[in-house]
N, C-alpha and C. Protein backbone atom coordinates (compact mmCIF):
# COMPACT_ATOMS: atom_id res chain seq x y z
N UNK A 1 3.07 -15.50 -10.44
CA UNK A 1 3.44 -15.53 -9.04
C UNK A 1 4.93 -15.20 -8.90
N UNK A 2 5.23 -14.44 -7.75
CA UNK A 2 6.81 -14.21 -7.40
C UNK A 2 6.88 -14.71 -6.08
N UNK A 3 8.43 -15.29 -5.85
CA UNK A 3 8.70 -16.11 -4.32
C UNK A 3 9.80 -14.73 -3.94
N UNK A 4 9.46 -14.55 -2.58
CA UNK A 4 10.95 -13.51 -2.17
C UNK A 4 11.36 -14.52 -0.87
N UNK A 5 12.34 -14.38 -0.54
CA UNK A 5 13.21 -15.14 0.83
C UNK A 5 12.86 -13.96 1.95
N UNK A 6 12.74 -14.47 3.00
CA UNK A 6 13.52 -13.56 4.27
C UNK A 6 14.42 -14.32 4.30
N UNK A 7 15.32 -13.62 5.08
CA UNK A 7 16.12 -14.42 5.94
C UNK A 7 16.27 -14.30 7.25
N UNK A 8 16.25 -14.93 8.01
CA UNK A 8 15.92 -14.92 9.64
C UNK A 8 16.57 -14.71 10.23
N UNK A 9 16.65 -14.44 11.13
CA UNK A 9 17.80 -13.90 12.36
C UNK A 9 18.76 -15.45 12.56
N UNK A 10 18.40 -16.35 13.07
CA UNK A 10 18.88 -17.81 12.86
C UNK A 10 19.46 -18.12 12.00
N UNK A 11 19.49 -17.57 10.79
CA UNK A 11 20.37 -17.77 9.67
C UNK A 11 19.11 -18.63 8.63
N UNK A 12 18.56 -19.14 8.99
CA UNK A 12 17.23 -20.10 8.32
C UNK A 12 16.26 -19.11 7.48
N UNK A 13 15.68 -19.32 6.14
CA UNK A 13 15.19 -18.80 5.37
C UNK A 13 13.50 -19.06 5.49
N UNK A 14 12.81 -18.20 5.07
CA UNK A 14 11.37 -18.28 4.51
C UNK A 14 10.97 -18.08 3.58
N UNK A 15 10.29 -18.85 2.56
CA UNK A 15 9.70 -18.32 1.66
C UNK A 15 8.34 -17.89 1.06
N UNK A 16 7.82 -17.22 0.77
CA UNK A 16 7.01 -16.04 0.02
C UNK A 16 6.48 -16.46 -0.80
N UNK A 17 5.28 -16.70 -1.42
CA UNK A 17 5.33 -16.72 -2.92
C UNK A 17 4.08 -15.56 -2.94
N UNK A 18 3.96 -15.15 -3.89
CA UNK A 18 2.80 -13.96 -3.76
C UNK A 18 2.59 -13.29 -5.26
N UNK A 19 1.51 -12.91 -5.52
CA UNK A 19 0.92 -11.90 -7.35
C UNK A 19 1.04 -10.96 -6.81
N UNK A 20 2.40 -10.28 -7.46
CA UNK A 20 2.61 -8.93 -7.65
C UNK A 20 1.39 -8.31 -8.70
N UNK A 21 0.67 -8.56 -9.27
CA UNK A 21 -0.43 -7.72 -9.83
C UNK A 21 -1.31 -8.11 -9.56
N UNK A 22 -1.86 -8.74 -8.35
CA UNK A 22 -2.92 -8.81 -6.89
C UNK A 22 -2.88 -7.07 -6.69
N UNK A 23 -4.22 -6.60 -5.99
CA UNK A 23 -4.58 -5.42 -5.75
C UNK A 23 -4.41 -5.43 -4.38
N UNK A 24 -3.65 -4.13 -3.76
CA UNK A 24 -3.77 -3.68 -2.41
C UNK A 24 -4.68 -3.44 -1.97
N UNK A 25 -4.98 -4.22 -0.28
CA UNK A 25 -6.27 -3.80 -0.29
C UNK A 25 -7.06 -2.23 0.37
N UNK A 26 -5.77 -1.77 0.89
CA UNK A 26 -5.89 -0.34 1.11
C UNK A 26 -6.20 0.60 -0.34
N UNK A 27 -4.80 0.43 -1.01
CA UNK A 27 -5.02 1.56 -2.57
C UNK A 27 -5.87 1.06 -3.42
N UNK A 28 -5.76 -0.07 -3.62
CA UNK A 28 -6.40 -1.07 -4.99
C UNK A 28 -5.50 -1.04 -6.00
N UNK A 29 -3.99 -0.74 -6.42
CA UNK A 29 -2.92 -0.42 -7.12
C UNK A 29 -2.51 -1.87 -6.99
N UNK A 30 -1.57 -2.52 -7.71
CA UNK A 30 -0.65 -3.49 -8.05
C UNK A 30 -0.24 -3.41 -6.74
N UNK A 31 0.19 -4.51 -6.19
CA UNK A 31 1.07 -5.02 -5.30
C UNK A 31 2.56 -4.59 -5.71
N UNK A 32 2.71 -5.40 -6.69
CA UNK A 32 4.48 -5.03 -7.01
C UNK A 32 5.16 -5.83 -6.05
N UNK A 33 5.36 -5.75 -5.38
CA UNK A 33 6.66 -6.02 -4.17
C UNK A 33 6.16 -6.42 -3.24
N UNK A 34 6.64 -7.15 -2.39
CA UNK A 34 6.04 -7.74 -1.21
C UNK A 34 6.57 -6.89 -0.07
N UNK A 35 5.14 -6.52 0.88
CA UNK A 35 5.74 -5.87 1.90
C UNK A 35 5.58 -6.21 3.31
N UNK A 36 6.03 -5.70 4.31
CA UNK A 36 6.50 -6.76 5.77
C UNK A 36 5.08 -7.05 6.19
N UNK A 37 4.33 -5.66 6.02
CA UNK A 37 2.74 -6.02 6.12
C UNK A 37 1.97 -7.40 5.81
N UNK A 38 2.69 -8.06 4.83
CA UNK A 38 2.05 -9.35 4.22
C UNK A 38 1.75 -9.20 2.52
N UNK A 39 1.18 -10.38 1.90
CA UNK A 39 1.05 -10.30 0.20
C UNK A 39 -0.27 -9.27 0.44
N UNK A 40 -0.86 -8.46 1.04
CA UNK A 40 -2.43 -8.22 0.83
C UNK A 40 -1.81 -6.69 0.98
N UNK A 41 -1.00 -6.27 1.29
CA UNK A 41 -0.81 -4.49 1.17
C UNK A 41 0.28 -4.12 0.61
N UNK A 42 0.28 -3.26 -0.22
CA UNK A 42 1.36 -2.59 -1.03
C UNK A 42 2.78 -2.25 0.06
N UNK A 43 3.61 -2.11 -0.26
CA UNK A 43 5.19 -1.27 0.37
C UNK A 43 4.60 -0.17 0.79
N UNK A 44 3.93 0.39 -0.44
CA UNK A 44 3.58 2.37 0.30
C UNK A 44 2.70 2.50 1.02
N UNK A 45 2.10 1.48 1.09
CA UNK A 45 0.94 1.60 1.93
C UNK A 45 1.07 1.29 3.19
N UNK A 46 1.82 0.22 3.18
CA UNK A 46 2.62 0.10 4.67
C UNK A 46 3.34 0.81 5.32
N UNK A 47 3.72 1.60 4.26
CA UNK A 47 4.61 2.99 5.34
C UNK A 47 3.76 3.89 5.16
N UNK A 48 2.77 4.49 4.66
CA UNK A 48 1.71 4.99 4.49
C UNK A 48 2.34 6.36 3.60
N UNK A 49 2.86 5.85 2.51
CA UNK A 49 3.52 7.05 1.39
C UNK A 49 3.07 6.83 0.07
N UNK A 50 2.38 7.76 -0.69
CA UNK A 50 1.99 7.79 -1.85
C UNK A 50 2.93 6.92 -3.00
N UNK A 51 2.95 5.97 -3.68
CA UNK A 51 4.32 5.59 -4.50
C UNK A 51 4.08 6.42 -5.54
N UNK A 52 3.05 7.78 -6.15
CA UNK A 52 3.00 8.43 -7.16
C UNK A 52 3.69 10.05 -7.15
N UNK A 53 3.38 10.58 -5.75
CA UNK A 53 3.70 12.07 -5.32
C UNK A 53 4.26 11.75 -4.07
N UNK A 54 4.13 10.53 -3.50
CA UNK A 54 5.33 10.68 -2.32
C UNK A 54 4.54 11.61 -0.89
N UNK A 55 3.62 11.75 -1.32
CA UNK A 55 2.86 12.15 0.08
C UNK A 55 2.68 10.97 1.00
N UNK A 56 2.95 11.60 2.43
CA UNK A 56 2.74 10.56 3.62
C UNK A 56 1.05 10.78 4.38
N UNK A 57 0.46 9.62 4.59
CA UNK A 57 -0.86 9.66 5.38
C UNK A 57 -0.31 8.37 6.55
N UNK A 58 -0.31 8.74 7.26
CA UNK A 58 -0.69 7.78 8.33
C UNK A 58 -1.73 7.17 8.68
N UNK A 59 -2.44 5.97 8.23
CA UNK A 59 -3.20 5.12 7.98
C UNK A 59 -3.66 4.70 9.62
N UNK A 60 -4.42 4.46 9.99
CA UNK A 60 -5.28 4.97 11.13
C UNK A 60 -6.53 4.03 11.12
N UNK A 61 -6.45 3.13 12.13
CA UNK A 61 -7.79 1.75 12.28
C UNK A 61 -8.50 2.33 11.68
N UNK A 62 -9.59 1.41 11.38
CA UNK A 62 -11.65 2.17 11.25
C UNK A 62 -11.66 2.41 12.15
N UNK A 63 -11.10 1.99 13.82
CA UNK A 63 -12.07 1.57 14.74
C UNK A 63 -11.73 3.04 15.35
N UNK A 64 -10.45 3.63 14.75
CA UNK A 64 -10.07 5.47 15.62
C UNK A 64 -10.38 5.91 14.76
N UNK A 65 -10.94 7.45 15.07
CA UNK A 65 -11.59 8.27 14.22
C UNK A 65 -12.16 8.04 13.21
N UNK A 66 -12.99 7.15 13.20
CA UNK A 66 -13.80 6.09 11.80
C UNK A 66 -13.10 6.07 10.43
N UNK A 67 -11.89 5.52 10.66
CA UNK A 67 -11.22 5.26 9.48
C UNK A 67 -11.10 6.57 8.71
N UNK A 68 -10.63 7.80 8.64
CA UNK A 68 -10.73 9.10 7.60
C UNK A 68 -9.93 9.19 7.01
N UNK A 69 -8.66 8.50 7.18
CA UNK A 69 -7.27 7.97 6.60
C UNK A 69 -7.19 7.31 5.73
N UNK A 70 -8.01 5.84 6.14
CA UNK A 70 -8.22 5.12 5.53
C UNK A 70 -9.39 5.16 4.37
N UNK A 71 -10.44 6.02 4.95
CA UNK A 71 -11.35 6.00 3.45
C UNK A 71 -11.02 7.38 2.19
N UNK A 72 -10.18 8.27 2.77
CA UNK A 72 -8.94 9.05 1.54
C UNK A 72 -7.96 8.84 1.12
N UNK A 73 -7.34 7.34 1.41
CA UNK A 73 -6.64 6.73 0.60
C UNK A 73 -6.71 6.50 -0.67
N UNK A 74 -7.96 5.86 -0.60
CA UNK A 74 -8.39 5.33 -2.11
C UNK A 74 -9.13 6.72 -3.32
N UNK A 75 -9.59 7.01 -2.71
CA UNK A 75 -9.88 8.69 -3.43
C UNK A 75 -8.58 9.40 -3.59
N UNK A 76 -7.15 9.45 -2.88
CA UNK A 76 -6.30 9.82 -3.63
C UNK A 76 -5.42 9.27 -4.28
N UNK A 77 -5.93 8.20 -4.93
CA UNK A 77 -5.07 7.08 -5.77
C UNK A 77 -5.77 7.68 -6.92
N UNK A 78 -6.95 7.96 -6.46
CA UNK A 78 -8.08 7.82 -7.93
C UNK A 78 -7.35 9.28 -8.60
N UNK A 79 -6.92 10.04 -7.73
CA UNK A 79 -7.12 11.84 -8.32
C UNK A 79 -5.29 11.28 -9.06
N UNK A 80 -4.79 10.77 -8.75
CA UNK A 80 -3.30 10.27 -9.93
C UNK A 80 -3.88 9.70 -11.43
N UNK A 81 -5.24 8.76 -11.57
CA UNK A 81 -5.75 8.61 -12.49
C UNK A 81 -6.74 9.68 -13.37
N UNK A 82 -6.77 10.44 -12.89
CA UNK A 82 -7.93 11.87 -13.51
C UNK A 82 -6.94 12.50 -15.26
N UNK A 83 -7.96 12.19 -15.67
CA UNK A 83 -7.13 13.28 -17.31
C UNK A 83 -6.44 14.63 -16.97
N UNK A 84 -7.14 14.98 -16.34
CA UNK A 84 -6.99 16.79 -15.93
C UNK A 84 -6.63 16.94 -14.50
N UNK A 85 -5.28 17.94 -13.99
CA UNK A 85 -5.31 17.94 -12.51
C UNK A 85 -6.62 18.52 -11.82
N UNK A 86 -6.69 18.13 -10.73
CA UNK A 86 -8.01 18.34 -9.85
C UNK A 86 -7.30 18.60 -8.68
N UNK A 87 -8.14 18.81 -7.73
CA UNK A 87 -7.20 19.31 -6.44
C UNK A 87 -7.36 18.56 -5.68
N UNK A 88 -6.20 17.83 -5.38
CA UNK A 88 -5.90 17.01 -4.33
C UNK A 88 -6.27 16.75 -3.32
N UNK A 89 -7.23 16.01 -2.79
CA UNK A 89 -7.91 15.67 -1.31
C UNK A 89 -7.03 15.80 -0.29
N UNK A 90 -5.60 15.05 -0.18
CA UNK A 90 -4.68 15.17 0.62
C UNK A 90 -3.56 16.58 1.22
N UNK A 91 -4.02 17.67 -0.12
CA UNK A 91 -3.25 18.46 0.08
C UNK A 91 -3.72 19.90 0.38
């Protein structure tokens, strides 16, 4: 487990505690870092940027355009794990 602080506008602190190698539940990748989103979504995922190639998706409810953002997220996490390049869903 890791604890991070905010610190508040008030000057008064919060603390965090959270498993950085807990799975995002957007990518399924390591957490790593805690992001403003909460312990349950990655940093990149919250800004909606690849942390491998740095590509941006803007992540998009289920409930608009039935999630298409959201369900090629995880298919382009997978194509960073492939032996051999393949062609990129995102690009």
């Amino acid at each position: 487990m890791a604890l991070f602080t905010y610190k508040r506008s008030d000057g008064s602190t919060i603390n965090i505690e959270y498993d950085p190698d807990a799975p995002c539940n957007i990518c399924g990748e390591p957490i790593r870092r805690l992001s403003t989103a909460g312990p349950n979504i990655c940093p990149w995922c919250d800004i909606g940027q690849c942390r491998y190639c740095g590509v941006n998706m803007t992540m998009i409810s289920s409930t608009r355009g039935g999630g298409r953002s959201l369900q090629q997220w995880p298919q382009h996490m997978k194509y960073h794990k492939l032996p051999e390049p393949q062609t990129d869903p995102l690009r």
